[in-house]
Every structure is written in C-alpha cells, then in structure tokens.
C-alpha atoms as a PDB file:
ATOM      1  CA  UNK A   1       6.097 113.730 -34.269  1.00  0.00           C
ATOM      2  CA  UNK A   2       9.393 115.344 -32.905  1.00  0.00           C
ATOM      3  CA  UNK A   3      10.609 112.269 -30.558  1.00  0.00           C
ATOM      4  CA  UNK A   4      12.799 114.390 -28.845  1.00  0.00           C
ATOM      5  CA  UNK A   5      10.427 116.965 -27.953  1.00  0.00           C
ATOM      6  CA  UNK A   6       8.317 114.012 -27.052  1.00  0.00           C
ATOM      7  CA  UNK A   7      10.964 112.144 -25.006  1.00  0.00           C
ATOM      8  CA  UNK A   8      11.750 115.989 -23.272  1.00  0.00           C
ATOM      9  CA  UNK A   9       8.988 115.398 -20.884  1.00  0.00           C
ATOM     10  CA  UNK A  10      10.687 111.981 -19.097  1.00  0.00           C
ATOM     11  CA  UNK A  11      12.580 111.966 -15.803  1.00  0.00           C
ATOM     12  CA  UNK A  12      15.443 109.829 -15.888  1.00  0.00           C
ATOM     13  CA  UNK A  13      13.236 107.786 -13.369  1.00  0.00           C
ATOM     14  CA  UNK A  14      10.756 107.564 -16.117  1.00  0.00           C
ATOM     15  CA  UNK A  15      13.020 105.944 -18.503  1.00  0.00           C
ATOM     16  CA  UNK A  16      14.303 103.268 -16.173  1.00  0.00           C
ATOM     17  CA  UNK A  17      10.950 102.821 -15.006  1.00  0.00           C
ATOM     18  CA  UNK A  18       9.337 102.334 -18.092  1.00  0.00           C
ATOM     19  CA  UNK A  19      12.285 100.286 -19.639  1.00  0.00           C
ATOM     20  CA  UNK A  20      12.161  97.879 -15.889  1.00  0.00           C
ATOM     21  CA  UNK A  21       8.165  97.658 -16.649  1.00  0.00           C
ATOM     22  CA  UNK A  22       8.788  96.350 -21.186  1.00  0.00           C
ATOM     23  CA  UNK A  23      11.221  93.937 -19.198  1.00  0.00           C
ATOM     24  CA  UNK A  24       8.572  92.469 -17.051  1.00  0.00           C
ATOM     25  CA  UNK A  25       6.050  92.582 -19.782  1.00  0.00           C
ATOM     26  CA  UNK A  26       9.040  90.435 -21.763  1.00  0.00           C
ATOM     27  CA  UNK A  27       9.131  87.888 -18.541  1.00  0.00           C
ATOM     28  CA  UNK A  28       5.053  87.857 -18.443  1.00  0.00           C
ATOM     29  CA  UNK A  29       5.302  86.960 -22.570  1.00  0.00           C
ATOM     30  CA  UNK A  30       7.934  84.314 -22.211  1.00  0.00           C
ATOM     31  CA  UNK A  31       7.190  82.834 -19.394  1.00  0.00           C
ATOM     32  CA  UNK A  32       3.216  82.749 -19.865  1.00  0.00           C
ATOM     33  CA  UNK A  33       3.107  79.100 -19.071  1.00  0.00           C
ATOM     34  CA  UNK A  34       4.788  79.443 -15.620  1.00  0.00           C
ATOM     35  CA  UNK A  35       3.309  83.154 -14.453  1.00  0.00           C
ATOM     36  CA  UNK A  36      -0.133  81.876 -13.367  1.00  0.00           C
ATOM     37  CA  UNK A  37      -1.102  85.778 -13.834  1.00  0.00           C
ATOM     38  CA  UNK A  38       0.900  86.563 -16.843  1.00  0.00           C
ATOM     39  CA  UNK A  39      -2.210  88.446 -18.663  1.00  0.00           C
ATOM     40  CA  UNK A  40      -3.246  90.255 -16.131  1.00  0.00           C
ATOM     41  CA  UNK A  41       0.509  91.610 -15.175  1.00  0.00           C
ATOM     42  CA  UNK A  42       0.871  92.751 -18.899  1.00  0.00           C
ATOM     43  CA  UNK A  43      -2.280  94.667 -18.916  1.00  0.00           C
ATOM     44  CA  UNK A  44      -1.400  96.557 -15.782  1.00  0.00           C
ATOM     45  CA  UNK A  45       2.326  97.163 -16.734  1.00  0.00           C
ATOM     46  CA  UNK A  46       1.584  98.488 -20.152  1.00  0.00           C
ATOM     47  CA  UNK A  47      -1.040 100.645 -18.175  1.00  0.00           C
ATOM     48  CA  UNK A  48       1.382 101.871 -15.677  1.00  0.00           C
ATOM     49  CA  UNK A  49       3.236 102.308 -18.700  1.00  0.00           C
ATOM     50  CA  UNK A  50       0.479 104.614 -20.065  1.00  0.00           C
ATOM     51  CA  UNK A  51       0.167 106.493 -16.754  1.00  0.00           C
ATOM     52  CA  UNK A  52       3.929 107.578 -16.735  1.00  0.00           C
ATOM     53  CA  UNK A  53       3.701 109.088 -20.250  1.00  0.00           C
ATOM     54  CA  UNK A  54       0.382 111.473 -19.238  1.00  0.00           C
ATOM     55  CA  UNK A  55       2.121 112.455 -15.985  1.00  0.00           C
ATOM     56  CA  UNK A  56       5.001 113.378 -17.546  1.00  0.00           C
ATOM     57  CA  UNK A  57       3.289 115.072 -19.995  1.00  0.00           C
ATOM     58  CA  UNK A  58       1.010 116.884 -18.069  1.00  0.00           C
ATOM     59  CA  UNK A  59       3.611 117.678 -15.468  1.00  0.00           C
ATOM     60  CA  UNK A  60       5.867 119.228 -18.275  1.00  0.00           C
ATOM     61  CA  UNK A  61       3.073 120.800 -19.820  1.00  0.00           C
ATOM     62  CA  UNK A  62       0.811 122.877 -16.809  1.00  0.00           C
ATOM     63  CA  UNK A  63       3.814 122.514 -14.057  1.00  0.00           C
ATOM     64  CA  UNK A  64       1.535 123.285 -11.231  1.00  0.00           C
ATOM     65  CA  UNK A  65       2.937 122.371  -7.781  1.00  0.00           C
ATOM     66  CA  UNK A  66       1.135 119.508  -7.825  1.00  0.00           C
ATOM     67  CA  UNK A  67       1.845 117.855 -10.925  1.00  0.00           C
ATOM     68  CA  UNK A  68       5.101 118.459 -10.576  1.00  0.00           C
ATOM     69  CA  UNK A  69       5.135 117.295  -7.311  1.00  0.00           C
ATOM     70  CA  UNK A  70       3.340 114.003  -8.416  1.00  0.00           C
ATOM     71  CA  UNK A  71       5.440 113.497 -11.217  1.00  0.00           C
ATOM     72  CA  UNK A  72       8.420 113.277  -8.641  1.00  0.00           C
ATOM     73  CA  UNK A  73       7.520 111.040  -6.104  1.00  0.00           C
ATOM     74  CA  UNK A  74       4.828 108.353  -7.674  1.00  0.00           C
ATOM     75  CA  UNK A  75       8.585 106.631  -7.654  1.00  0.00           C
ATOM     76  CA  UNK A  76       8.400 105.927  -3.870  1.00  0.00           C
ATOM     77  CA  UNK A  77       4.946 103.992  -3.858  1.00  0.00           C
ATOM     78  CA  UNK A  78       5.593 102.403  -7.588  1.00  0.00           C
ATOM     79  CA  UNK A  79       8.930 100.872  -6.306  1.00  0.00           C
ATOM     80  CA  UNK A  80       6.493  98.645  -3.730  1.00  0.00           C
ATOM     81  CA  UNK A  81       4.312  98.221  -6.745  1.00  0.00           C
ATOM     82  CA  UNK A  82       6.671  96.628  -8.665  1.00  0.00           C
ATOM     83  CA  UNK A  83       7.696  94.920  -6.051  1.00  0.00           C
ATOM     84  CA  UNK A  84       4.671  93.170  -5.169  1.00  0.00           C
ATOM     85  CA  UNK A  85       4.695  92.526  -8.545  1.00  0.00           C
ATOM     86  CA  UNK A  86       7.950  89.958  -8.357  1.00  0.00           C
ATOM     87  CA  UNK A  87       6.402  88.042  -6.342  1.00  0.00           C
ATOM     88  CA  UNK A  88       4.116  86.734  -8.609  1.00  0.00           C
ATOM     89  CA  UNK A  89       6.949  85.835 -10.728  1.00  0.00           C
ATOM     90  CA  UNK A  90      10.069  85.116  -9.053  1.00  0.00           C
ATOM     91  CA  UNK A  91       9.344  81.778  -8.172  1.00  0.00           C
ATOM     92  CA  UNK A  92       7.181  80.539 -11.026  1.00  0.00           C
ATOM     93  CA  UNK A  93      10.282  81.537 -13.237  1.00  0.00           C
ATOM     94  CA  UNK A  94      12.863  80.567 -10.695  1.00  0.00           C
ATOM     95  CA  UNK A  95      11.240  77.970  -8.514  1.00  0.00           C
ATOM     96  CA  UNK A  96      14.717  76.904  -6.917  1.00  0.00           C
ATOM     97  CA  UNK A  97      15.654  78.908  -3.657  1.00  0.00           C
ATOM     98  CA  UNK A  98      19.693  79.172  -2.975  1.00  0.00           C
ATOM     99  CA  UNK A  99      19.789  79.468   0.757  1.00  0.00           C
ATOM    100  CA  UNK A 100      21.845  76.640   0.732  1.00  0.00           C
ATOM    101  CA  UNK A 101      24.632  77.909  -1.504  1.00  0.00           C
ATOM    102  CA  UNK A 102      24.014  81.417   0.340  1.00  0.00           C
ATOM    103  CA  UNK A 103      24.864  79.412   3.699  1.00  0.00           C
ATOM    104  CA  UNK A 104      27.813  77.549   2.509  1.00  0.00           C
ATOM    105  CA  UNK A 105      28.857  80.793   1.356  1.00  0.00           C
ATOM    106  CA  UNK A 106      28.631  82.363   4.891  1.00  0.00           C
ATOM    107  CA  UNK A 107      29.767  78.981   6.564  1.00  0.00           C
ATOM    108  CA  UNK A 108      33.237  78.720   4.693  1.00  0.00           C
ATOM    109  CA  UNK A 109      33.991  82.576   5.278  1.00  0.00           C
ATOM    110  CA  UNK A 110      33.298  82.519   8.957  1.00  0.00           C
ATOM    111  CA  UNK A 111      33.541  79.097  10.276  1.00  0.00           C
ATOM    112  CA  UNK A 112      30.467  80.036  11.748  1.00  0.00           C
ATOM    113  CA  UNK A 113      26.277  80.578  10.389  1.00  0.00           C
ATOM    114  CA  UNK A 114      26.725  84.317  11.463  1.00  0.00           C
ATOM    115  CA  UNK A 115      22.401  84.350  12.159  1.00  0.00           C
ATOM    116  CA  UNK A 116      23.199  81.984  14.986  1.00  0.00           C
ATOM    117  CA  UNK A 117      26.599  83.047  16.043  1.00  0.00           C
ATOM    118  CA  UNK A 118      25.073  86.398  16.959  1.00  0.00           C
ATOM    119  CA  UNK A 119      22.400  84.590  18.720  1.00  0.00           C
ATOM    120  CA  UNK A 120      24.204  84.572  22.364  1.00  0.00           C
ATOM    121  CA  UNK A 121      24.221  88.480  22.001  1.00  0.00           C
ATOM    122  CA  UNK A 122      20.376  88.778  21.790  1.00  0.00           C
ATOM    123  CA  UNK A 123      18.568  90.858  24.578  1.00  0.00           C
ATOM    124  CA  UNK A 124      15.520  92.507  24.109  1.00  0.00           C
ATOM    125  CA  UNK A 125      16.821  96.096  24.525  1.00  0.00           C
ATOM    126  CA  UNK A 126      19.077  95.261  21.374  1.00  0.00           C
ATOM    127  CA  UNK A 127      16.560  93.937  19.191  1.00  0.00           C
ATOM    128  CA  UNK A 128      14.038  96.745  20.205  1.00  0.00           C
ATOM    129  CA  UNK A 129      17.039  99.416  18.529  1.00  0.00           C
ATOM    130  CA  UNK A 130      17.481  97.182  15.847  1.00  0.00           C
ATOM    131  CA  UNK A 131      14.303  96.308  14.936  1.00  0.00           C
ATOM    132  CA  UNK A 132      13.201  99.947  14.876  1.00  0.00           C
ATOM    133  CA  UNK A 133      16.198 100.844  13.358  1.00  0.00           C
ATOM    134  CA  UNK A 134      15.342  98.108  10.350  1.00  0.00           C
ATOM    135  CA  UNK A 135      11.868  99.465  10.062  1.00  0.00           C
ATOM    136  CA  UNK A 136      13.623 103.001   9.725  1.00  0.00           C
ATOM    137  CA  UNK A 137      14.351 102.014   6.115  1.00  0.00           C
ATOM    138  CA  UNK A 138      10.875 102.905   5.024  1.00  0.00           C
ATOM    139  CA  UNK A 139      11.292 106.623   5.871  1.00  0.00           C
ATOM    140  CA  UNK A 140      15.204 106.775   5.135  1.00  0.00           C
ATOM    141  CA  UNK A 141      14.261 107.700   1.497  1.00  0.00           C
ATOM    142  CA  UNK A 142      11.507 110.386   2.296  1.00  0.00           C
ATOM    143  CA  UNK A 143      14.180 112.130   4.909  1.00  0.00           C
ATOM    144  CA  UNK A 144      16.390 112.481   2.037  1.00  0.00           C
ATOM    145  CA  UNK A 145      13.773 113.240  -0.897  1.00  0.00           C
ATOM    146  CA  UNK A 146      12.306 116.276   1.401  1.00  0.00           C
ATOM    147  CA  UNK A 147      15.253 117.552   1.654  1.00  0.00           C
ATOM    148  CA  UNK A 148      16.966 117.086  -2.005  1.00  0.00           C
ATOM    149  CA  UNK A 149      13.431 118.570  -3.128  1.00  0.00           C
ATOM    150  CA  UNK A 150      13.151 121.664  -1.160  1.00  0.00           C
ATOM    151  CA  UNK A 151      16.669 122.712  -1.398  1.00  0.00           C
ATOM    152  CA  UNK A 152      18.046 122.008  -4.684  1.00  0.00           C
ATOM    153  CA  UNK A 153      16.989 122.453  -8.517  1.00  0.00           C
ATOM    154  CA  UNK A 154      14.282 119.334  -9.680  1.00  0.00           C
ATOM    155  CA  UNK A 155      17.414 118.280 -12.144  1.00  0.00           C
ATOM    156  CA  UNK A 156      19.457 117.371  -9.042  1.00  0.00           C
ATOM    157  CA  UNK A 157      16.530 115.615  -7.635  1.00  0.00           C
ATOM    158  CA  UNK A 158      16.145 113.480 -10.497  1.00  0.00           C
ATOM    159  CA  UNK A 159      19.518 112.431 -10.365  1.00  0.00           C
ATOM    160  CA  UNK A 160      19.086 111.339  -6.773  1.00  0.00           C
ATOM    161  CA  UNK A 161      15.560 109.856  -7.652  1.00  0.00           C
ATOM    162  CA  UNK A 162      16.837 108.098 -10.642  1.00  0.00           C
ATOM    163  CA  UNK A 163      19.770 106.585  -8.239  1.00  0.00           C
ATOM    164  CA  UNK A 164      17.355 105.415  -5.637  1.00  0.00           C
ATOM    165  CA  UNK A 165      14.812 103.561  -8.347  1.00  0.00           C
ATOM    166  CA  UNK A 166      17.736 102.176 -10.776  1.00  0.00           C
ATOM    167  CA  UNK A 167      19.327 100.574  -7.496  1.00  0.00           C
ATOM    168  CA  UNK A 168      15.902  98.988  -6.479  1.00  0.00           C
ATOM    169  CA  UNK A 169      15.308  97.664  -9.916  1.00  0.00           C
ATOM    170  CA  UNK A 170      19.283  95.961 -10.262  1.00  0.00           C
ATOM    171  CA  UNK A 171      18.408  94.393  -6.818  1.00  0.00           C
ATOM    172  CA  UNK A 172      15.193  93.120  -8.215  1.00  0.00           C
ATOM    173  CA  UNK A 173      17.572  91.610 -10.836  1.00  0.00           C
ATOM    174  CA  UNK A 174      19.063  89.983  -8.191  1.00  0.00           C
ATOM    175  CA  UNK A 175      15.741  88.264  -7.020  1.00  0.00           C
ATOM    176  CA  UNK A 176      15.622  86.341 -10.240  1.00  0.00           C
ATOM    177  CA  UNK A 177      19.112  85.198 -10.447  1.00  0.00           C
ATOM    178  CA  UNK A 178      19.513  83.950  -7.051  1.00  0.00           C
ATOM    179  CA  UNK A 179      15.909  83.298  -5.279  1.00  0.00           C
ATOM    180  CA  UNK A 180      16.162  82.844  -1.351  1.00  0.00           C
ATOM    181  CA  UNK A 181      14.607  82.935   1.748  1.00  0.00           C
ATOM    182  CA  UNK A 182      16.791  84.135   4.218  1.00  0.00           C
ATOM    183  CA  UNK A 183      17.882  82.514   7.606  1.00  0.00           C
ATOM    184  CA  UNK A 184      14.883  83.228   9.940  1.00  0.00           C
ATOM    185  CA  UNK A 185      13.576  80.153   7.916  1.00  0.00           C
ATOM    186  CA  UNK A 186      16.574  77.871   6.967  1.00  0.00           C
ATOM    187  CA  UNK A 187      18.884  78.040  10.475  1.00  0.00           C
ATOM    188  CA  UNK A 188      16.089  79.259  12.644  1.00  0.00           C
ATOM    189  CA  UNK A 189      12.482  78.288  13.415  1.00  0.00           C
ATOM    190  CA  UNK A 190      10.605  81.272  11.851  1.00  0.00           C
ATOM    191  CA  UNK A 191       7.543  80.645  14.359  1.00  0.00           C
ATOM    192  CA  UNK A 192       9.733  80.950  17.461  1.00  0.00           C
ATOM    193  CA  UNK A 193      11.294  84.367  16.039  1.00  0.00           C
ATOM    194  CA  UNK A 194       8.963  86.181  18.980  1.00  0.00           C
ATOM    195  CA  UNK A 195      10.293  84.072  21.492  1.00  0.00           C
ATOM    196  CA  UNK A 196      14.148  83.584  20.530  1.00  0.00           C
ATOM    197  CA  UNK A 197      14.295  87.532  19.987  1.00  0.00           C
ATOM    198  CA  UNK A 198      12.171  89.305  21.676  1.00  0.00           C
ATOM    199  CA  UNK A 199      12.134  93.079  21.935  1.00  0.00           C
ATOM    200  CA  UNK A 200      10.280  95.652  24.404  1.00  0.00           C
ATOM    201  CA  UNK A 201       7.325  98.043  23.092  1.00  0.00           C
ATOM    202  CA  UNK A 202       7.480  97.680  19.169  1.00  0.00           C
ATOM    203  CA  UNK A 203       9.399  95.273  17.895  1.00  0.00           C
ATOM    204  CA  UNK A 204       6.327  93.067  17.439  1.00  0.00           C
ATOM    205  CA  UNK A 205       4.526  95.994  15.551  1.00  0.00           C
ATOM    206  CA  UNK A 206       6.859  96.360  13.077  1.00  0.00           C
ATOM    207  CA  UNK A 207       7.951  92.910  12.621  1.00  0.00           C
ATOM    208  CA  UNK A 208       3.995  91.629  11.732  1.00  0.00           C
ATOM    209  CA  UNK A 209       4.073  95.001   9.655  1.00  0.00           C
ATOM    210  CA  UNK A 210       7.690  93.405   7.746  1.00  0.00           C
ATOM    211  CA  UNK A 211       6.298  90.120   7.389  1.00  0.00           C
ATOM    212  CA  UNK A 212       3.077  91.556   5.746  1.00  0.00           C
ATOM    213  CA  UNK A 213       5.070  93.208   3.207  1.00  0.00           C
ATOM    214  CA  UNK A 214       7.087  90.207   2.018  1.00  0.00           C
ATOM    215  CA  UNK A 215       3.463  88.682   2.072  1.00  0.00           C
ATOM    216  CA  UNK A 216       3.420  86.335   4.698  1.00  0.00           C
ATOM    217  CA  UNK A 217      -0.203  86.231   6.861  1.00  0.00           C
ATOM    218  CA  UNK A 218      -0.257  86.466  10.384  1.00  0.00           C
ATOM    219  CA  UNK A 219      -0.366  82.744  11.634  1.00  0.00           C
ATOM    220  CA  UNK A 220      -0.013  81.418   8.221  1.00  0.00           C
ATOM    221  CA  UNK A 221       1.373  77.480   8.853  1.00  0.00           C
ATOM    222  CA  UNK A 222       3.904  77.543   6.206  1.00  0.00           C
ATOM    223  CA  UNK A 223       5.466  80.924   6.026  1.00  0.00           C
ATOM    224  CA  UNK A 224       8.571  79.722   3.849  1.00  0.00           C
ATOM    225  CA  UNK A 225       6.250  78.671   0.895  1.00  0.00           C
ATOM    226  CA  UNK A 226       4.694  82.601   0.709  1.00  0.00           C
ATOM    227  CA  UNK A 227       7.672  84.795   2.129  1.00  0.00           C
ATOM    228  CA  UNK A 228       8.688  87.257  -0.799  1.00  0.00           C
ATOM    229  CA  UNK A 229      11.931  85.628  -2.639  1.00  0.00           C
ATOM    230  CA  UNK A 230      13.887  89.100  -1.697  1.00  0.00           C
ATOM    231  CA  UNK A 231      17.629  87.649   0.123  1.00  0.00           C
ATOM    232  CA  UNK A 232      20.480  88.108  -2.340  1.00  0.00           C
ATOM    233  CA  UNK A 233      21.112  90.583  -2.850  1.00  0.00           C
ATOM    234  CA  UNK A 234      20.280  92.705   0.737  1.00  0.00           C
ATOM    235  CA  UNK A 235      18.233  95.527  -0.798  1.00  0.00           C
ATOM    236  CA  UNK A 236      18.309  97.555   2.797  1.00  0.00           C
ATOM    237  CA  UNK A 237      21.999  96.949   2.712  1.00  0.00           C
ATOM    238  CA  UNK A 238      22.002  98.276  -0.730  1.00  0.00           C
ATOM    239  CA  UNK A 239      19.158 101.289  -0.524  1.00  0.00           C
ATOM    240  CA  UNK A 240      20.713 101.970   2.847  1.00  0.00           C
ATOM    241  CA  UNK A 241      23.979 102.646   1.511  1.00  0.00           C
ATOM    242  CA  UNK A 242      22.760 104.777  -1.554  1.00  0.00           C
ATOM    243  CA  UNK A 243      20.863 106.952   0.225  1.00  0.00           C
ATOM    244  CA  UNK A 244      24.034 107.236   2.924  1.00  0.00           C
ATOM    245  CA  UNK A 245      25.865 107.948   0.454  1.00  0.00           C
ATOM    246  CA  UNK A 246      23.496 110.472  -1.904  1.00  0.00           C
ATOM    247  CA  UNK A 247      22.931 112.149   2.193  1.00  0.00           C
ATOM    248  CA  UNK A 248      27.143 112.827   2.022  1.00  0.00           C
ATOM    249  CA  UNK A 249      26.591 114.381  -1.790  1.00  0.00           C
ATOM    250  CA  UNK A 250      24.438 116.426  -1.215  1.00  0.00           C
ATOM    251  CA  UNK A 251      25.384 117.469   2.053  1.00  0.00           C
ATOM    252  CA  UNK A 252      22.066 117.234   3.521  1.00  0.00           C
ATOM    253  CA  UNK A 253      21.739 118.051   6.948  1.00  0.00           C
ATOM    254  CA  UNK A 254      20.223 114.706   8.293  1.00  0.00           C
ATOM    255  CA  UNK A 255      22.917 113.040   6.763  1.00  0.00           C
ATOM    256  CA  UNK A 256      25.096 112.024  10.400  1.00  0.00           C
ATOM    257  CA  UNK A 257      21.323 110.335  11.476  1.00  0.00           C
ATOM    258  CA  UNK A 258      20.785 108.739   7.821  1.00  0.00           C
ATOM    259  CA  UNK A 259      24.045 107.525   9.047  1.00  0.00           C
ATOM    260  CA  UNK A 260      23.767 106.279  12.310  1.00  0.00           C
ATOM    261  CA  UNK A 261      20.091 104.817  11.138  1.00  0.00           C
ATOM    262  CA  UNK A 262      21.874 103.042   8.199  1.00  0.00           C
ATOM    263  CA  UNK A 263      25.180 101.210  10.250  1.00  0.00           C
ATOM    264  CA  UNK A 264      22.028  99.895  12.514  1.00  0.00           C
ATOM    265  CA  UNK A 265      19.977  98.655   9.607  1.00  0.00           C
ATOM    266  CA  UNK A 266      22.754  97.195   8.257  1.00  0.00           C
ATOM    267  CA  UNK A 267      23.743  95.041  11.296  1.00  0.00           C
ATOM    268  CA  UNK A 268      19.772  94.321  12.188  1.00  0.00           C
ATOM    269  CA  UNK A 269      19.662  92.785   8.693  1.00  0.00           C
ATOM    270  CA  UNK A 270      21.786  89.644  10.284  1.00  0.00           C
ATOM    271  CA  UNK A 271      21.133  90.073  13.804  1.00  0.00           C
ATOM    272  CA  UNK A 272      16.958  89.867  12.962  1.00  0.00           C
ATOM    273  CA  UNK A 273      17.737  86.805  10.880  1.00  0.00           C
ATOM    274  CA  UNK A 274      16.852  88.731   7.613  1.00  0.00           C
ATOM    275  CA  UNK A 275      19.788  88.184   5.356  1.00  0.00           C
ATOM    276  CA  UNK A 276      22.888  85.981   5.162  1.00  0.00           C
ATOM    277  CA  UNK A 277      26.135  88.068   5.398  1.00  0.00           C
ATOM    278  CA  UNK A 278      27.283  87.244   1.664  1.00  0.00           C
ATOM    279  CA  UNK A 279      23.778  88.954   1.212  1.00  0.00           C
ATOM    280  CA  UNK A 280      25.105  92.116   2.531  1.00  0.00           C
ATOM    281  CA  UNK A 281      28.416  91.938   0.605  1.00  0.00           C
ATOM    282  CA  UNK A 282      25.884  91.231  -2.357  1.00  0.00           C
ATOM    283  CA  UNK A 283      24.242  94.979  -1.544  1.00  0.00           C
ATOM    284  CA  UNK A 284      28.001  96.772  -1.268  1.00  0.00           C
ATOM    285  CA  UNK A 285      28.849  94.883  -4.343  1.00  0.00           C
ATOM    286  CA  UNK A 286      25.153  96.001  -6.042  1.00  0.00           C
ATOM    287  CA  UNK A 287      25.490  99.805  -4.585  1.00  0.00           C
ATOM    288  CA  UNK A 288      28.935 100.525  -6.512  1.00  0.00           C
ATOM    289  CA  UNK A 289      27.040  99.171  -9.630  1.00  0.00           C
ATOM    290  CA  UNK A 290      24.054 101.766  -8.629  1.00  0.00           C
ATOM    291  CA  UNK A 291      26.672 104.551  -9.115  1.00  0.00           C
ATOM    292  CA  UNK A 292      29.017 103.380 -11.648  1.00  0.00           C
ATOM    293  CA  UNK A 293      27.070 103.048 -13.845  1.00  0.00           C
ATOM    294  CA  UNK A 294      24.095 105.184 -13.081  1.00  0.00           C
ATOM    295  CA  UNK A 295      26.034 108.392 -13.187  1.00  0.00           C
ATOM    296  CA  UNK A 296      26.810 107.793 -16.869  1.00  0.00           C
ATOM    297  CA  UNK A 297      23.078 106.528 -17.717  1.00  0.00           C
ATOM    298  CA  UNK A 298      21.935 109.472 -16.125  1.00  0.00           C
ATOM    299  CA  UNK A 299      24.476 112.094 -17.445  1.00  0.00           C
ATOM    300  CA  UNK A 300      24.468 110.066 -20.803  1.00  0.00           C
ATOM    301  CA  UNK A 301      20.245 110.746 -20.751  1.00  0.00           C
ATOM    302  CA  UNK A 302      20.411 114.564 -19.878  1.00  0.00           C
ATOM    303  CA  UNK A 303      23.082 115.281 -22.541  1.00  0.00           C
ATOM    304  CA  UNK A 304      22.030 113.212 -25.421  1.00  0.00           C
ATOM    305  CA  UNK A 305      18.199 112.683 -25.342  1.00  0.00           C
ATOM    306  CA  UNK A 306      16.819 116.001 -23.655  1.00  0.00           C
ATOM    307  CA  UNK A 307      19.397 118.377 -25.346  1.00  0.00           C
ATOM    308  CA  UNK A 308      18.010 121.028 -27.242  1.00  0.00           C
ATOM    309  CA  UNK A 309      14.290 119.493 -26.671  1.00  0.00           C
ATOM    310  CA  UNK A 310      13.240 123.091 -25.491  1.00  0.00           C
ATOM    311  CA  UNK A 311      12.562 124.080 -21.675  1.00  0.00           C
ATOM    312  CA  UNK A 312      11.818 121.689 -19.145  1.00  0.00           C
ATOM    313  CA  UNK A 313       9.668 121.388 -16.128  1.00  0.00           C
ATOM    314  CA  UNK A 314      10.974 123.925 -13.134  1.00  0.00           C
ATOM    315  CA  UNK A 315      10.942 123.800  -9.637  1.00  0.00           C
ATOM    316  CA  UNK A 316       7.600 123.705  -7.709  1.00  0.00           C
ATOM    317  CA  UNK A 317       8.970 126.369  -5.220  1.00  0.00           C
ATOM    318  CA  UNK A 318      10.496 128.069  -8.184  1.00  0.00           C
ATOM    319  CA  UNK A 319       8.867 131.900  -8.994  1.00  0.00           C
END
C-alpha cells in the first residue's frame, strides 16, 4: 500500500482528530478500572475512528458537493461529541476539582473573588446582553466557517478548521490537568442563579439550554456532582479568541461583529459566574499555544505528508 497516497486523503482536522480519539482510547485502556464505561468508549472511538478514514476517502475519491461538504464540517458536531465524551472520564481519572486553588488564584491577584465583586453591577438588562452574547458562542464558529468556505480555496479552510478543532482538543487537555467547577457553584448558590441574576426575555432559555450541555438536569438537587468538569482553562475565552482572531486573517467581513460578540462573551464568562478570571488568562495563555504551534503542525502536515501524494479534493463551488 502507498501510505502516502493513503494518508493524501486526511484533512489536517483528520489527523488531530484521529490522533485526540488513539489518546482517549489510551485513557479508556489505562484507566479501565476507574472509567465505569471504558469498553464501550473504545468501541465507539475506534469506530469514529473508522468513520473518518471512509469519509475522507470517499470525499477524496467522488468529491461531490456533498461529500466534500461533509467531510468539512462533521468537525463542528464531533467537537460536542468528544466532548460529551470527557465527561465520562474527567472525573473518574481526576476525581479532585481545583476551584479552590483557581480561587486563591483570583483572590491574591485582585484582593477581591471577581464573580462576586461584579455582583453589585448586575441588572437584568446586562445579563440579558450577556447572556445572549455567551450563548452566541455556538454560532461564532459557523459565521466564520460559511464564510472561510464560500470564499476561499478548501486548503485555507482546513487550516482554519484544523485551528478551531486543535484549540478545542488542548483545552480538553486542560480538563484533565486541572478539573473544576466554576464559581456559580463554589462562591455562589447555583440554585439562586435565576434570582441573583436575572435577565428579561431569554436569558432563562439559554441558560437551561447551557446547563443541559455541561449535563446538569433541570431541578437536579446536586448540580455540582454532574456539572461537566470544563473551568480551566475558559474554552469560550479561548475559541472566542481564535475565531476573533482567524475573522482578522482572513479578513472576513463579519469580523467587527465576531468582535464585538467575542469582548461580550468574554466578560459574560465572569459576570454569569462561569469561569474564574485566572480561567480566562488560562484561554489567552491556551490560544497563543493554538497558533504557535498549530501553524507549524499544520504547515509541517501539508509539506511533508501530502507532498507529491497526487491531486487532492477541490472546492465544492469549484468548476
């Protein structure tokens, strides 16, 4: 078999993706007696695994629209997959949460817990913006993939893609080192978020939706014991500023309300109670990571593995 015709048909996403998905498989396998659902997580992984290779085979190989298409943006939903997955193993592997070291952290740069400092500032017209503005995150990375997609060559897509799912996984990293809850639980009463910070028409909404994500039931009497173990580092603060930046570098034209969407987020992820500040550093910290050393994985992947491997898939939009 020619492995680098073979390896020709990979995204860059597909590489990180399938080398994040061997290192959970490695976590599942050495961690067996702690991962309750260690089996069954292998099984799917090395299936996903499976999956990746006949997309990007087939997408290579017929490049239709929609292959191509599919091939390019299964990233966005398997990022939440993957996701979902941590949180069957972050705590069995790392049953200690930091939050305490997080707010000592916080306490000895400010003087201050920042969560409650910015407490005598709440009114609901403010946490309505920044509420929405937090759930904004969710479509931040569609805004820029439409328009990355439809106006530039699928190689400089992939770069952007790759950026955008490398960064999530080195945050997931993150999630193992330093497991924590976050401040709605530690400094605040979680069950009296509603009535502490209220907004106006759908701040509600989109908080139940949040908490549902990071797995916590509606009226569920112990929310800290099933919240998602997702704090240090911020991944909004850290997506957010990717895709700001990615918006400036390829001079997209959304990129002044990516902008003014992402300095919102960013504050909403203290002012909601989300994230420590030292969590936000965390994400700044994380993003110049994302590039430094993306840019060369990437580059290093395009000039090294696909060289010479023969032609590669074109543009869906492409004649």
């Amino acid at each position: 078999m020619n492995i680098r015709r073979f390896v020709s048909h990979w995204s860059p996403v597909d590489v990180v993706s399938i080398a994040f998905l061997l290192f959970l498989v490695a976590l599942n396998l050495i961690f067996f007696s702690r991962v309750e659902a260690w089996s069954l997580l292998v099984g799917i992984n090395l299936a996903v695994i499976a999956g990746i290779l006949l997309l990007a085979h087939a997408a290579d190989t017929h490049r239709t629209k929609l292959l191509v298409g599919l091939h390019r943006w299964y990233c966005y939903p398997f990022v939440i997959f993957v996701f979902k997955e941590l949180y069957l193993m972050v705590r069995p592997i790392h049953p200690i949460d930091y939050d305490a070291l997080l707010i000592r952290i916080d306490h000895a740069m400010f003087g201050v817990n920042p969560t409650q400092w910015l407490g005598q500032f709440a009114h609901p017209v403010l946490t309505e913006v920044l509420q929405v503005a937090y759930f904004s995150y969710y479509l931040l990375f569609i805004i820029l993939g439409v328009e990355i997609y439809r106006r530039y060559a699928i190689e400089e897509f992939d770069k952007a893609a790759f950026l955008i799912v490398y960064g999530f996984y080195l945050s997931y990293l993150g999630y193992f080192l330093l497991p924590g809850i976050g401040p709605r639980f530690t400094l605040h009463d979680f069950a009296l978020m509603d009535t502490e910070l209220p907004g106006l028409f759908f701040t509600q909404y989109l908080r139940d939706f949040i908490n549902a994500a990071e797995s916590i039931p509606r009226n569920h009497p112990n929310p800290a014991d099933v919240v998602q173990r997702d704090v240090f580092p911020s991944g909004h603060t850290q997506m957010t500023l990717i895709i700001t930046f990615l918006a400036f570098r390829y001079k997209v034209k959304a990129r002044w309300l990516l902008t003014s969407l992402a300095v919102l987020l960013v504050i909403g992820t203290v002012y909601l109670r989300y994230h420590y500040v030292i969590d936000l550093i965390a994400g700044a910290a994380f993003t110049w990571l994302t590039f430094w050393s993306g840019d060369r994985i990437e580059a290093w992947w395009s000039t090294k593995m696909r060289a010479g491997a023969g032609p590669l898939e074109t543009h869906p939009n492409s004649p």
